[in-house]
PDB file of N, CA and C in Angstrom:
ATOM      1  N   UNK A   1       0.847  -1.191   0.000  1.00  0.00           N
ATOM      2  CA  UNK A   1       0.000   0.000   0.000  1.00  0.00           C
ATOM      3  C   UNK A   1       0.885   1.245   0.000  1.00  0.00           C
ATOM      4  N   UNK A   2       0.952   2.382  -0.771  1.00  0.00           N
ATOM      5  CA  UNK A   2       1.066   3.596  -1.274  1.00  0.00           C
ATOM      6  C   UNK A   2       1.336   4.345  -0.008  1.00  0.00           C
ATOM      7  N   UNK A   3       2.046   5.020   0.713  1.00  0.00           N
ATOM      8  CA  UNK A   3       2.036   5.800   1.786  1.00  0.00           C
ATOM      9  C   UNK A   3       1.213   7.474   1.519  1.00  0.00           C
ATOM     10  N   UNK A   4       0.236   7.456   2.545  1.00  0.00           N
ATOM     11  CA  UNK A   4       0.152   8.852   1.843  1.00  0.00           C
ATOM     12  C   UNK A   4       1.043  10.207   1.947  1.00  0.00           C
ATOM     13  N   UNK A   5       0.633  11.072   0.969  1.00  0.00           N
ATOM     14  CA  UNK A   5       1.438  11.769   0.539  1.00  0.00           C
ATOM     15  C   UNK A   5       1.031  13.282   1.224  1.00  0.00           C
ATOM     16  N   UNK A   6       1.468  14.037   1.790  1.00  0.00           N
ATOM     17  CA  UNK A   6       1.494  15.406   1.731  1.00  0.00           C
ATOM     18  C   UNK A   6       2.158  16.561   1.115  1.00  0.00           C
ATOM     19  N   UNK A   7       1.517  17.616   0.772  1.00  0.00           N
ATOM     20  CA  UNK A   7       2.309  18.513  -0.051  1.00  0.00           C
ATOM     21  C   UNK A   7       2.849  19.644   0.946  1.00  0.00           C
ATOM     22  N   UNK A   8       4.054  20.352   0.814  1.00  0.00           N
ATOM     23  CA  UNK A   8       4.892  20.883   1.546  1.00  0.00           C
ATOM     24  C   UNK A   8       4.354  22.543   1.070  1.00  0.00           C
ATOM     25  N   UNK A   9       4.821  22.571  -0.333  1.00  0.00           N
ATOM     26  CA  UNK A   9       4.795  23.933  -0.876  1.00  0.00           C
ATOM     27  C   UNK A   9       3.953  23.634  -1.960  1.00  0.00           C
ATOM     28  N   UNK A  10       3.545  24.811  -2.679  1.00  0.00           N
ATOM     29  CA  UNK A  10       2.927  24.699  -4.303  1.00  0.00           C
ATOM     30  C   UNK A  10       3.191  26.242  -4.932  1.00  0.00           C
ATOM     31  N   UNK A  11       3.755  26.249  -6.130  1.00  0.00           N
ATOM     32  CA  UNK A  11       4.262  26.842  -6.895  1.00  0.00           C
ATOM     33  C   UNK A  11       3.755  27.484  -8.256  1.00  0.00           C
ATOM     34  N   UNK A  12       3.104  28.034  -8.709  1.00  0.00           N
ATOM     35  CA  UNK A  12       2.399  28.495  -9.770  1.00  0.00           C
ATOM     36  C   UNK A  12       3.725  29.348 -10.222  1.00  0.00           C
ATOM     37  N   UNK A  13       3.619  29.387 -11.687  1.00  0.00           N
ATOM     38  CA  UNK A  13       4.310  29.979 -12.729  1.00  0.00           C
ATOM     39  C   UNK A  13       3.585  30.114 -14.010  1.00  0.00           C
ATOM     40  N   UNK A  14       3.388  31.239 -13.818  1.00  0.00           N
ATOM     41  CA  UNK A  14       2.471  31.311 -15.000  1.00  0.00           C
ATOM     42  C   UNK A  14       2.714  31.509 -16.108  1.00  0.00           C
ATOM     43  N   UNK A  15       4.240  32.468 -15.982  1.00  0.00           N
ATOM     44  CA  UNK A  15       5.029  32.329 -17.090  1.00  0.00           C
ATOM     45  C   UNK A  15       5.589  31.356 -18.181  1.00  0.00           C
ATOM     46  N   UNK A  16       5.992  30.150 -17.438  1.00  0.00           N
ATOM     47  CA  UNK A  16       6.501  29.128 -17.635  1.00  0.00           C
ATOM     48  C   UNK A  16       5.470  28.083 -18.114  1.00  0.00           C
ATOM     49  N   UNK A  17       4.376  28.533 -17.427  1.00  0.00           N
ATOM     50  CA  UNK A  17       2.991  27.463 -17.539  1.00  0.00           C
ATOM     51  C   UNK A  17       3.349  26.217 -16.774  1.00  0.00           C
ATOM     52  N   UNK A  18       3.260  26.235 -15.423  1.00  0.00           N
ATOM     53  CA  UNK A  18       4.004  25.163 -14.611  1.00  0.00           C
ATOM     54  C   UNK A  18       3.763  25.472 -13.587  1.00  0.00           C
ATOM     55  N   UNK A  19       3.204  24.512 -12.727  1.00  0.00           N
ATOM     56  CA  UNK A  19       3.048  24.362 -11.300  1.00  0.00           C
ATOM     57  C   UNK A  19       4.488  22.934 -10.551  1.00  0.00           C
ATOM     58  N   UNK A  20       5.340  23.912  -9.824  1.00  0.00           N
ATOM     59  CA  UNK A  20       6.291  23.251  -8.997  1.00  0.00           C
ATOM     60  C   UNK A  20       5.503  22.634  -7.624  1.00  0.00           C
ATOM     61  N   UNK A  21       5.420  21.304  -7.294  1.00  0.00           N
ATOM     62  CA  UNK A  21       4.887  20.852  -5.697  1.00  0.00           C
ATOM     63  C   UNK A  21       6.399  19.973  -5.309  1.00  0.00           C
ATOM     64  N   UNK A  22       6.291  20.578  -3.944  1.00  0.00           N
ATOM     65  CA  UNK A  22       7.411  19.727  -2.839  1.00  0.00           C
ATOM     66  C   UNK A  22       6.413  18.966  -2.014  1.00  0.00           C
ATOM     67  N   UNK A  23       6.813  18.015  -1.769  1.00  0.00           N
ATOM     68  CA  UNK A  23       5.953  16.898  -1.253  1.00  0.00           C
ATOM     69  C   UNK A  23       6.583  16.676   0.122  1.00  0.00           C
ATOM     70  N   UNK A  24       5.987  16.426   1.294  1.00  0.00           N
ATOM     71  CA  UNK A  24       7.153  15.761   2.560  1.00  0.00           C
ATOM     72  C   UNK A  24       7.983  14.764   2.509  1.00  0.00           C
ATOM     73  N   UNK A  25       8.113  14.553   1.591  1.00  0.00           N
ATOM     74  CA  UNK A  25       9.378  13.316   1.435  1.00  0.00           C
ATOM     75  C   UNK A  25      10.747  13.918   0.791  1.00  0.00           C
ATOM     76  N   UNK A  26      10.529  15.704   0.646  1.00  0.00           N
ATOM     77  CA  UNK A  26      10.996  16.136   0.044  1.00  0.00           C
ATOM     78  C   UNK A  26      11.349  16.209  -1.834  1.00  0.00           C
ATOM     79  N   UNK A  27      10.523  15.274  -2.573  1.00  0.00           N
ATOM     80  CA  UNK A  27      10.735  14.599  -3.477  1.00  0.00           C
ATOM     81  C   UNK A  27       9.765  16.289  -4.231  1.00  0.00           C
ATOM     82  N   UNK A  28      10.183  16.958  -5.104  1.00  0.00           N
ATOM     83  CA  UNK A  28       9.867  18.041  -5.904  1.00  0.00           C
ATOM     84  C   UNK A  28       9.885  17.720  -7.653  1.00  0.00           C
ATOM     85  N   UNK A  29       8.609  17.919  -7.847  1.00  0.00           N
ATOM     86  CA  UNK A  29       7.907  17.177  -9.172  1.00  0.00           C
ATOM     87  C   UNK A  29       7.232  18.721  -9.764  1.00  0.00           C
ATOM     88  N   UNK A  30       7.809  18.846 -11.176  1.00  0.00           N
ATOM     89  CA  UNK A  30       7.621  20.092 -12.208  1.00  0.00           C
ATOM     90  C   UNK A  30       6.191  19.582 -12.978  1.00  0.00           C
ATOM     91  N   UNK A  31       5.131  20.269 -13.041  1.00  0.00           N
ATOM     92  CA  UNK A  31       3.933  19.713 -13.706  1.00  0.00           C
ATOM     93  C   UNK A  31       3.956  20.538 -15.025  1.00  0.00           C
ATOM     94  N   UNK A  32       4.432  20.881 -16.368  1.00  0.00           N
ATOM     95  CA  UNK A  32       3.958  21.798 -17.334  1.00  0.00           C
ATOM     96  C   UNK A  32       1.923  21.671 -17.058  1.00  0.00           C
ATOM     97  N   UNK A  33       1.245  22.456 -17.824  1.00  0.00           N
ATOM     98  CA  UNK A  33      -0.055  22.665 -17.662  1.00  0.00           C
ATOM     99  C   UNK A  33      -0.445  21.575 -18.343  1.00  0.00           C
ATOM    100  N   UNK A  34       0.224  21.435 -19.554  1.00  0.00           N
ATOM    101  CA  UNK A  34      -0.544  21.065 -20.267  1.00  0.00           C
ATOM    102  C   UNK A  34      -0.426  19.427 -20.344  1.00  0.00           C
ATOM    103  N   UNK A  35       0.167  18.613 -19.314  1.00  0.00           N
ATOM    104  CA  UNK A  35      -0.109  17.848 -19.043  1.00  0.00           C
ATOM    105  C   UNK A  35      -0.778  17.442 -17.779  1.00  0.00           C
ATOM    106  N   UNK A  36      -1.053  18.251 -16.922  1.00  0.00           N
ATOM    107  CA  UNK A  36      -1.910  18.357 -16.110  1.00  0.00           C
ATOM    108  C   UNK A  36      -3.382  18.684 -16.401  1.00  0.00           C
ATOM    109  N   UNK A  37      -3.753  19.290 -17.688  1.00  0.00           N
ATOM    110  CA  UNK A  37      -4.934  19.458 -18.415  1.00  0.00           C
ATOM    111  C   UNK A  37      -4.899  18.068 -19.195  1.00  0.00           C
ATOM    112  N   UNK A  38      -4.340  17.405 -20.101  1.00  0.00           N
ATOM    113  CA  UNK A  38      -4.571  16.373 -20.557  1.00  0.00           C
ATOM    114  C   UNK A  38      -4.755  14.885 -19.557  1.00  0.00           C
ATOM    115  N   UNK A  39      -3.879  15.045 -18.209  1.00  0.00           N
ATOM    116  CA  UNK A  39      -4.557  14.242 -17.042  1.00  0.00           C
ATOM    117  C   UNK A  39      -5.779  14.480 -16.262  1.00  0.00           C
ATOM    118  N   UNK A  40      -6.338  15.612 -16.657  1.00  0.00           N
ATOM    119  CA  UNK A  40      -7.012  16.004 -15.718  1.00  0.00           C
ATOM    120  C   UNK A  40      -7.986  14.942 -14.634  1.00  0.00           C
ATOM    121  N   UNK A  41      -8.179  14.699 -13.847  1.00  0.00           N
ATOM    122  CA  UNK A  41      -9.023  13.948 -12.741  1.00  0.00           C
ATOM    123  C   UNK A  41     -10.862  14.035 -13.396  1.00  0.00           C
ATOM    124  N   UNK A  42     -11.107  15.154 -14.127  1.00  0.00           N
ATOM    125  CA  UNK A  42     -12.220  15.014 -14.057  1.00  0.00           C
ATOM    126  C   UNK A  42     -12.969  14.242 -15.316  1.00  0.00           C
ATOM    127  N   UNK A  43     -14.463  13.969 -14.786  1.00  0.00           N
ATOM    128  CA  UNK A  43     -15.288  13.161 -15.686  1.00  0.00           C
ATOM    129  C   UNK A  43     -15.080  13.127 -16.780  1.00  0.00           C
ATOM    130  N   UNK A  44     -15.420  14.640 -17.210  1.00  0.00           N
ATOM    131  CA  UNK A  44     -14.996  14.796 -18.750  1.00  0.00           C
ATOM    132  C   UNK A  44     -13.559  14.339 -19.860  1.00  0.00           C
ATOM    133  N   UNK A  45     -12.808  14.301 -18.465  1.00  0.00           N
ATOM    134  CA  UNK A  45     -11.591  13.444 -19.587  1.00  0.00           C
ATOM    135  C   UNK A  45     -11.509  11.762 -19.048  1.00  0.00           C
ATOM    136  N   UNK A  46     -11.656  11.782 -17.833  1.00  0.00           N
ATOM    137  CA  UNK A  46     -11.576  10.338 -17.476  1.00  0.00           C
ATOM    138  C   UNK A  46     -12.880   9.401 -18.019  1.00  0.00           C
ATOM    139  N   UNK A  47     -14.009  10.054 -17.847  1.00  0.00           N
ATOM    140  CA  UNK A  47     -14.771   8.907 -18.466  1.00  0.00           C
ATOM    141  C   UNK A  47     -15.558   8.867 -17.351  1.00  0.00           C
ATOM    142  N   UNK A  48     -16.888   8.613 -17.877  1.00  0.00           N
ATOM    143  CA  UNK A  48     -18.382   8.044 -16.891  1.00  0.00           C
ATOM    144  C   UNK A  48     -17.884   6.632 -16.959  1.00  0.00           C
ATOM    145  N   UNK A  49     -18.011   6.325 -15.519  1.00  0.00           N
ATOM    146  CA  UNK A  49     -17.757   4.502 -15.250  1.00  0.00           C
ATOM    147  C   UNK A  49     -16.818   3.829 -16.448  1.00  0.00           C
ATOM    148  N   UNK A  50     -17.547   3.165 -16.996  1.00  0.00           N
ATOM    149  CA  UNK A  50     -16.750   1.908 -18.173  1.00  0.00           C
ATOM    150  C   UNK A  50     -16.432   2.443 -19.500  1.00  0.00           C
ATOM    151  N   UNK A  51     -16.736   4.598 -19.570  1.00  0.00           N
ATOM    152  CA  UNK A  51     -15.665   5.077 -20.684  1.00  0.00           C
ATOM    153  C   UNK A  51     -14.382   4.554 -20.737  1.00  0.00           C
ATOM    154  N   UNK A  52     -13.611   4.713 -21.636  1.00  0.00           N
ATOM    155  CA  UNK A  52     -12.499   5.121 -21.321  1.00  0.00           C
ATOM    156  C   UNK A  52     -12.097   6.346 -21.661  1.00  0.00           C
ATOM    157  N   UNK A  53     -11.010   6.963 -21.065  1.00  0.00           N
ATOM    158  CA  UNK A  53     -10.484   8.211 -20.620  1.00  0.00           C
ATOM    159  C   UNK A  53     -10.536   9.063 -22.280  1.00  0.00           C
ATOM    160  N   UNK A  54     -10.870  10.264 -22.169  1.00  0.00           N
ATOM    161  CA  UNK A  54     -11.157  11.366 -23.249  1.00  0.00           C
ATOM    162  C   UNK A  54      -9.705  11.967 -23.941  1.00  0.00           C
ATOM    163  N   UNK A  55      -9.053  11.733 -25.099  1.00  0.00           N
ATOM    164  CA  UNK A  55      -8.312  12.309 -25.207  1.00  0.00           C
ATOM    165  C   UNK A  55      -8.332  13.631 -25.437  1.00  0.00           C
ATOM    166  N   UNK A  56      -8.006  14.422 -24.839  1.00  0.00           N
ATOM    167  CA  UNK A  56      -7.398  15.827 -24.920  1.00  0.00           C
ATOM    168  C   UNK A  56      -6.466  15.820 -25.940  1.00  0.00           C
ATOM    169  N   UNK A  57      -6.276  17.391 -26.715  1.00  0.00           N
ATOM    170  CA  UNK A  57      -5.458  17.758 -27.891  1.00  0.00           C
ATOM    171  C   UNK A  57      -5.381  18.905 -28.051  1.00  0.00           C
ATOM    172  N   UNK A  58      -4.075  19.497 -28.427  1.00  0.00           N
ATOM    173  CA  UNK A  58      -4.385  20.878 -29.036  1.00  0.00           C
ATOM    174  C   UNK A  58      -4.384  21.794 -27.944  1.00  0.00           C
ATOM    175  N   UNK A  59      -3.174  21.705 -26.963  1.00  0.00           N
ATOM    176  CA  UNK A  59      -3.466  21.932 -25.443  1.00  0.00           C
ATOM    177  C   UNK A  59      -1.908  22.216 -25.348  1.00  0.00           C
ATOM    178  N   UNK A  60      -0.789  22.559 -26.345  1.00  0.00           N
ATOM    179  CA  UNK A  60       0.232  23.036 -26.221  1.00  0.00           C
ATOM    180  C   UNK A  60       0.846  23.948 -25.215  1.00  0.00           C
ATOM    181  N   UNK A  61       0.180  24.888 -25.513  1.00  0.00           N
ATOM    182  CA  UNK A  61       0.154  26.458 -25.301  1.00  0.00           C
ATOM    183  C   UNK A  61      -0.994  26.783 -24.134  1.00  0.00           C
ATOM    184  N   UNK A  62      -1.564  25.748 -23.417  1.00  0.00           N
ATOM    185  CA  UNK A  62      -2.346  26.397 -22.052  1.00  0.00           C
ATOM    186  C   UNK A  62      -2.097  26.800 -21.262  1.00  0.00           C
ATOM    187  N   UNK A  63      -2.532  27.424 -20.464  1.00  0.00           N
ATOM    188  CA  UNK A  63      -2.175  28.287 -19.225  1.00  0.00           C
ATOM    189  C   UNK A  63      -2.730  27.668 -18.102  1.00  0.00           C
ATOM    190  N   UNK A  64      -2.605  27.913 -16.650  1.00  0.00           N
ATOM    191  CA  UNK A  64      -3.531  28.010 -15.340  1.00  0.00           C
ATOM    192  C   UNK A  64      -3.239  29.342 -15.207  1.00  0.00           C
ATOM    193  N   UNK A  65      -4.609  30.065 -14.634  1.00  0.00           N
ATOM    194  CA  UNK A  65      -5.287  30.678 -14.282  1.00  0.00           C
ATOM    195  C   UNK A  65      -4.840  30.983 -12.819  1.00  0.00           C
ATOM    196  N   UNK A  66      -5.578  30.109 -12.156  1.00  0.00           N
ATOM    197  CA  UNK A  66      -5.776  29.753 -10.519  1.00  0.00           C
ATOM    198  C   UNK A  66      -5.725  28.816 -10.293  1.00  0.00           C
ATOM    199  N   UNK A  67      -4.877  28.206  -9.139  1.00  0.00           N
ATOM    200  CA  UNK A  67      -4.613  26.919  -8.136  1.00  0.00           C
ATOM    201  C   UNK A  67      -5.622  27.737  -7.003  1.00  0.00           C
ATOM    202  N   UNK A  68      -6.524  25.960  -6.737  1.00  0.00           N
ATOM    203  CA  UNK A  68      -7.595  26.389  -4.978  1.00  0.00           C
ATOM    204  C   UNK A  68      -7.182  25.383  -4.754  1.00  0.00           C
ATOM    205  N   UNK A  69      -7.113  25.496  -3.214  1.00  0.00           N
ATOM    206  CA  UNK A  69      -6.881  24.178  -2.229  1.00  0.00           C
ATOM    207  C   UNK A  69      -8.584  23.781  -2.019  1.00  0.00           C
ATOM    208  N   UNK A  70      -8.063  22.537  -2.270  1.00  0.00           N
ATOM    209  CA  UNK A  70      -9.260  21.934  -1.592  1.00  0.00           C
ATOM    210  C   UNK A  70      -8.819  20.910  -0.301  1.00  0.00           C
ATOM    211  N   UNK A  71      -9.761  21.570   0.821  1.00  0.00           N
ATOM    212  CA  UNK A  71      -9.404  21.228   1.733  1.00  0.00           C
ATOM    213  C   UNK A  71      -7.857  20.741   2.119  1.00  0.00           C
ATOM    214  N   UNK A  72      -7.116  19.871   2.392  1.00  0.00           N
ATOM    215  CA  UNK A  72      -6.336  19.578   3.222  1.00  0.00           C
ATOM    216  C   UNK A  72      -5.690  18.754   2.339  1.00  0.00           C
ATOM    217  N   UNK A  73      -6.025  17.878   1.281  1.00  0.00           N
ATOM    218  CA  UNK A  73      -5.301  17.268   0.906  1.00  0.00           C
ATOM    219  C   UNK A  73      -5.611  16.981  -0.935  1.00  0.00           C
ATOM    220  N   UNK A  74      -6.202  18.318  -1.512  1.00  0.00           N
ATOM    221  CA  UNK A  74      -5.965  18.284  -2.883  1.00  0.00           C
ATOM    222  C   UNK A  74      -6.019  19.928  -3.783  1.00  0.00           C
ATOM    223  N   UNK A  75      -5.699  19.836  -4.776  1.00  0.00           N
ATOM    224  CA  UNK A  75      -6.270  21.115  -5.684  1.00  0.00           C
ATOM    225  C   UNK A  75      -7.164  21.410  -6.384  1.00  0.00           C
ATOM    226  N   UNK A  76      -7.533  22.237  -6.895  1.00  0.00           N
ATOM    227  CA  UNK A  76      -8.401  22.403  -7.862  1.00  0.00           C
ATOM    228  C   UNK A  76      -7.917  23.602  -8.933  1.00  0.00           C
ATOM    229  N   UNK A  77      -7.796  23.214  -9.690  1.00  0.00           N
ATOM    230  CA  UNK A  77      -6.897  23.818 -11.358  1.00  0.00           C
ATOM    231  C   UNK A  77      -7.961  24.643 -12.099  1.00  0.00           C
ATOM    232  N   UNK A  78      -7.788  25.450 -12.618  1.00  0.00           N
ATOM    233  CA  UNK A  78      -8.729  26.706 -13.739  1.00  0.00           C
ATOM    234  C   UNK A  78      -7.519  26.883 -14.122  1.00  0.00           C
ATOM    235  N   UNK A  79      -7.851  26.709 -15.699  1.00  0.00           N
ATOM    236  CA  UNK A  79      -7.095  26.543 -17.007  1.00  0.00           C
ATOM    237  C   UNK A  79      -7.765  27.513 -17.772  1.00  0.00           C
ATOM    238  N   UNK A  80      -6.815  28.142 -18.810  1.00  0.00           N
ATOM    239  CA  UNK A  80      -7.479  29.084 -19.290  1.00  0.00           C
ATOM    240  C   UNK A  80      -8.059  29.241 -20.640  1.00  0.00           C
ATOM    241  N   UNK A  81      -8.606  27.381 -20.914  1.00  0.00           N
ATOM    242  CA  UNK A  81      -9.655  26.928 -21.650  1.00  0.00           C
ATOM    243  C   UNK A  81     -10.750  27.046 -20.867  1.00  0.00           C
ATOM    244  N   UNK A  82     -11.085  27.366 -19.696  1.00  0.00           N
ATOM    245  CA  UNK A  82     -11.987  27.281 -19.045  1.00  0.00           C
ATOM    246  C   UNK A  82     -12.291  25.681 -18.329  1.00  0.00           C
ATOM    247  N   UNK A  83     -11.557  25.206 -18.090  1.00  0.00           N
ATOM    248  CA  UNK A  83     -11.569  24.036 -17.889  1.00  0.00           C
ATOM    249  C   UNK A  83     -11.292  24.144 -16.245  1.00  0.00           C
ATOM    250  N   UNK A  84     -12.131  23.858 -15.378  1.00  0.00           N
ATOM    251  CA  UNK A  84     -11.761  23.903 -14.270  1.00  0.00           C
ATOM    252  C   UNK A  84     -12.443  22.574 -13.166  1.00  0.00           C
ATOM    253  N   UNK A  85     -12.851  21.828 -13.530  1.00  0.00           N
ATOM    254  CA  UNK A  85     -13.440  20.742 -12.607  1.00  0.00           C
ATOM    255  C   UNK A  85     -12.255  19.803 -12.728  1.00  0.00           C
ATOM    256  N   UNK A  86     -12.040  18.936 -11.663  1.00  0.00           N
ATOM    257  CA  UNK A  86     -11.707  17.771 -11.196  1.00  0.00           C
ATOM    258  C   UNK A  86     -10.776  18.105 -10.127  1.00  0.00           C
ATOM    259  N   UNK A  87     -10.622  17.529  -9.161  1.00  0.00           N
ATOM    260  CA  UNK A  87      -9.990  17.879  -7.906  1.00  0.00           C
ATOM    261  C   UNK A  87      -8.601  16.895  -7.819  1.00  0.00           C
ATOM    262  N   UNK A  88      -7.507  17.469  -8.032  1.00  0.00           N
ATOM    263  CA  UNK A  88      -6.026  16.811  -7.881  1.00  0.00           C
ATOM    264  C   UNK A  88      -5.974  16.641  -6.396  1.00  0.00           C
ATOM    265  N   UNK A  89      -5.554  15.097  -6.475  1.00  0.00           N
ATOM    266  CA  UNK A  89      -5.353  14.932  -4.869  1.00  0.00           C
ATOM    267  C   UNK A  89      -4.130  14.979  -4.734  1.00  0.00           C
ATOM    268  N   UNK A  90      -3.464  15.193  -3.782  1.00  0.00           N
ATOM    269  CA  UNK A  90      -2.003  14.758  -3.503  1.00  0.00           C
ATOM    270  C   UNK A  90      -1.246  13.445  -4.183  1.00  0.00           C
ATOM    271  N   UNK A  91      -2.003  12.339  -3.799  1.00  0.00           N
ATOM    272  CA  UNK A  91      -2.149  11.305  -4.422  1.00  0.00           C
ATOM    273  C   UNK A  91      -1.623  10.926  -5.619  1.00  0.00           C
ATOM    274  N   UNK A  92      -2.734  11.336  -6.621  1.00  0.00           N
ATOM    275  CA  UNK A  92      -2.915  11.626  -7.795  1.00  0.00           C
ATOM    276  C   UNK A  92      -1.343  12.411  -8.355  1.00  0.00           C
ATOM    277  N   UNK A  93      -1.454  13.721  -7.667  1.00  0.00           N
ATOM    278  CA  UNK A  93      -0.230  14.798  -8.368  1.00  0.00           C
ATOM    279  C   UNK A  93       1.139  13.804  -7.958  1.00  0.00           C
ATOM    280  N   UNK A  94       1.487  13.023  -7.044  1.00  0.00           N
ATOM    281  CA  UNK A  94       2.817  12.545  -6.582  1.00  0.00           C
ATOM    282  C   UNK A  94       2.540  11.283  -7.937  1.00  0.00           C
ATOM    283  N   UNK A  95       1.682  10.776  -7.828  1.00  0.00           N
ATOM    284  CA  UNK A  95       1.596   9.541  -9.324  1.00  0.00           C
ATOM    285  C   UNK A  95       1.915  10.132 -10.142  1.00  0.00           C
ATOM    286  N   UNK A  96       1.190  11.584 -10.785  1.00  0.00           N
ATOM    287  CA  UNK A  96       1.716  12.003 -12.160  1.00  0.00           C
ATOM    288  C   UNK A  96       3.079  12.615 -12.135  1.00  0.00           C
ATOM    289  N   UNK A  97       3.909  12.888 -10.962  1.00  0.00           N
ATOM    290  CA  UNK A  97       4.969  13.523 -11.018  1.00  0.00           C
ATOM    291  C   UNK A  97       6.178  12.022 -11.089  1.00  0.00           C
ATOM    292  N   UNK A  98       5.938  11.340 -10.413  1.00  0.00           N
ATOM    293  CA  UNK A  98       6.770  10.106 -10.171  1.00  0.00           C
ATOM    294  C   UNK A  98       6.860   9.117 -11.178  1.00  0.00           C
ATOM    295  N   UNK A  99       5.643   9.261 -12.333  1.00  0.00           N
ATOM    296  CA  UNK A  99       5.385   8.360 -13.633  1.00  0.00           C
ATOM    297  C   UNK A  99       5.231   9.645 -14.683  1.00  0.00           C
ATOM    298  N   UNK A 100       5.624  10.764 -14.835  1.00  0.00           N
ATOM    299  CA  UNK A 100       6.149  11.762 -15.701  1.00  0.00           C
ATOM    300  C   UNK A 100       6.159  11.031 -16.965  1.00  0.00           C
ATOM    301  N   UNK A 101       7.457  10.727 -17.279  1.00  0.00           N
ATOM    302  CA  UNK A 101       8.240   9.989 -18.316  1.00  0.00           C
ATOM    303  C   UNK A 101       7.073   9.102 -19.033  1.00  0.00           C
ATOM    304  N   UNK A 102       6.995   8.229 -18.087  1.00  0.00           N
ATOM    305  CA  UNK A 102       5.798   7.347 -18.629  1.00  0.00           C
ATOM    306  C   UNK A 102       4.619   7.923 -19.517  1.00  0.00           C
ATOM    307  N   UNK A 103       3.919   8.631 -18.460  1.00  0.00           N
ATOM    308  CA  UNK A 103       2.695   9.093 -18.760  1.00  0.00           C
ATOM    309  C   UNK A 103       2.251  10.203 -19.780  1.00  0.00           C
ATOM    310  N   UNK A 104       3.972  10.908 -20.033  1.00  0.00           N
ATOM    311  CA  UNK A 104       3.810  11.930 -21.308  1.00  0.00           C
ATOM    312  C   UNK A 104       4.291  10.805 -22.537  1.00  0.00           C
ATOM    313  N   UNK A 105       4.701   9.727 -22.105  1.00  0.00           N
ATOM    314  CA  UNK A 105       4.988   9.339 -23.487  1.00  0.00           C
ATOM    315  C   UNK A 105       3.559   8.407 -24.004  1.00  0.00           C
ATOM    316  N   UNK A 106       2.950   7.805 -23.172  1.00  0.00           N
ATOM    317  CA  UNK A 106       1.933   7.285 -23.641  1.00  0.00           C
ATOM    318  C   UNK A 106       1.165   8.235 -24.046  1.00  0.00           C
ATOM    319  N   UNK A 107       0.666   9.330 -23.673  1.00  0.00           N
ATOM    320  CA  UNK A 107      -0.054  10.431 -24.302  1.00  0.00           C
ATOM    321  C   UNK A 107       0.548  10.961 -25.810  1.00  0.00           C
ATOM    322  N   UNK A 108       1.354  11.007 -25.903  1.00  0.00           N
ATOM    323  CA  UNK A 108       2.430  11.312 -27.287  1.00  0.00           C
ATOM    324  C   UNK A 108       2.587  10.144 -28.315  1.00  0.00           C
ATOM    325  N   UNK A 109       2.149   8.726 -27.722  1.00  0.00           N
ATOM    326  CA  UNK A 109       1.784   7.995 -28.361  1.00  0.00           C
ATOM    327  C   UNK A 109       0.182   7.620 -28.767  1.00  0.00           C
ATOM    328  N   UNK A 110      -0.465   7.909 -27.919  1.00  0.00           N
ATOM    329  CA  UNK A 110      -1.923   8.066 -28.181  1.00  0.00           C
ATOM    330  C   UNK A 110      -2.322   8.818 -29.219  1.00  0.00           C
ATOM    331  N   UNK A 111      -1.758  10.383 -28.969  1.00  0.00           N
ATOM    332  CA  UNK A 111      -1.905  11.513 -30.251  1.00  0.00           C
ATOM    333  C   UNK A 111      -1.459  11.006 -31.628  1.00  0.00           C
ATOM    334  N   UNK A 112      -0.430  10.008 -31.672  1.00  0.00           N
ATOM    335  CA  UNK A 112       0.050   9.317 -32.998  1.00  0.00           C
ATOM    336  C   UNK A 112      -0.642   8.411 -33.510  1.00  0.00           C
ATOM    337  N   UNK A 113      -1.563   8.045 -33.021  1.00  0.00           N
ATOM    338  CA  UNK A 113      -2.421   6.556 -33.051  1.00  0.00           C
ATOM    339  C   UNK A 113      -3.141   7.372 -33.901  1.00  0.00           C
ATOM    340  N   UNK A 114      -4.174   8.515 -32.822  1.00  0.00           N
ATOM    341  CA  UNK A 114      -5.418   9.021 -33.762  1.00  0.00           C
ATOM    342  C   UNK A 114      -5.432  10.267 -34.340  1.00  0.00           C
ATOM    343  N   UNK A 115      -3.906  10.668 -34.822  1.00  0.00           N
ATOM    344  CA  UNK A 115      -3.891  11.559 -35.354  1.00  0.00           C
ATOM    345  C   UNK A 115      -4.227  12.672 -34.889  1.00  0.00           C
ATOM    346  N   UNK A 116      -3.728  13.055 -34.211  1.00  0.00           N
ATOM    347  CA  UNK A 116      -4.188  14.322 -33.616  1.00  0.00           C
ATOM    348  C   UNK A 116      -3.107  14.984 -33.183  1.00  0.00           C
ATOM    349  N   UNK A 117      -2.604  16.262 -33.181  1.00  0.00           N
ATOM    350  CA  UNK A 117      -1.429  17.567 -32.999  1.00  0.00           C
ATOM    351  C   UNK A 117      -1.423  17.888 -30.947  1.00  0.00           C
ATOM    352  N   UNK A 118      -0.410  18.473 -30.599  1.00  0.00           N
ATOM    353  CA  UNK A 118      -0.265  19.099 -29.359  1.00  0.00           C
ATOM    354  C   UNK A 118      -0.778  20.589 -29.293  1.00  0.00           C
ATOM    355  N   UNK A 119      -0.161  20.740 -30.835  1.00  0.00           N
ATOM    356  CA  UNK A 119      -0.892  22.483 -31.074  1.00  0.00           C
ATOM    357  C   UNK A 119      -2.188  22.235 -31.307  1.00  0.00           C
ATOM    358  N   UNK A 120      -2.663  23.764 -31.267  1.00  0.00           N
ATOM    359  CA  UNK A 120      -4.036  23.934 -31.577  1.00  0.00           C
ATOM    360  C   UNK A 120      -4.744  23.916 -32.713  1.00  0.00           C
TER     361      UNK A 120
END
């Protein structure tokens, strides 16, 4: 079982388009947006029950807006597609930071499958 995770600091850059989190294990994971918009947690990309997950595209060049805490142990992201539902848990953000590598390359392979660009 997974130890849980707490976040230390959180970092918005808006410039950069990148949210920096330090975690208590000290372990510090760089999110660009726009793979944090193409993971996003919520329905609309993950899928009602036995979907499977929505590919996102064309999401190069996004921004965040605003980071909200939700409660104690997640975020909530506004992107400046207007995209703002699904709640990042700690959890969740230490998985996508720790499987990075992985998880942008399967997405980069997905986009090759069905044809589809990073730009807009």
């Amino acid at each position: 079982m997974q130890q849980s995770r707490n976040v230390k600091d959180i970092k918005l850059n808006k410039l950069d388009k990148k949210i920096t989190i330090t975690f208590d294990n000290n372990k510090i994971y760089h999110y660009p947006a726009e793979y944090l918009r193409v993971y996003s947690p919520s329905a609309e990309v993950r899928g009602h029950s036995n979907q499977p997950p929505k590919l996102i595209y064309g999401r190069k060049h996004i921004g965040i807006m605003n980071i909200e805490l939700v409660g104690n142990y997640a975020i909530k992201i506004s992107f400046d597609d207007m995209h703002d539902s699904g709640i990042y848990s700690w959890e969740l953000l230490y998985d996508l930071g720790e499987n990075f590598d992985k998880y942008w390359d399967m997405y980069l392979k997905r986009l090759k499958q069905e044809n589809k660009l990073r730009n807009p």
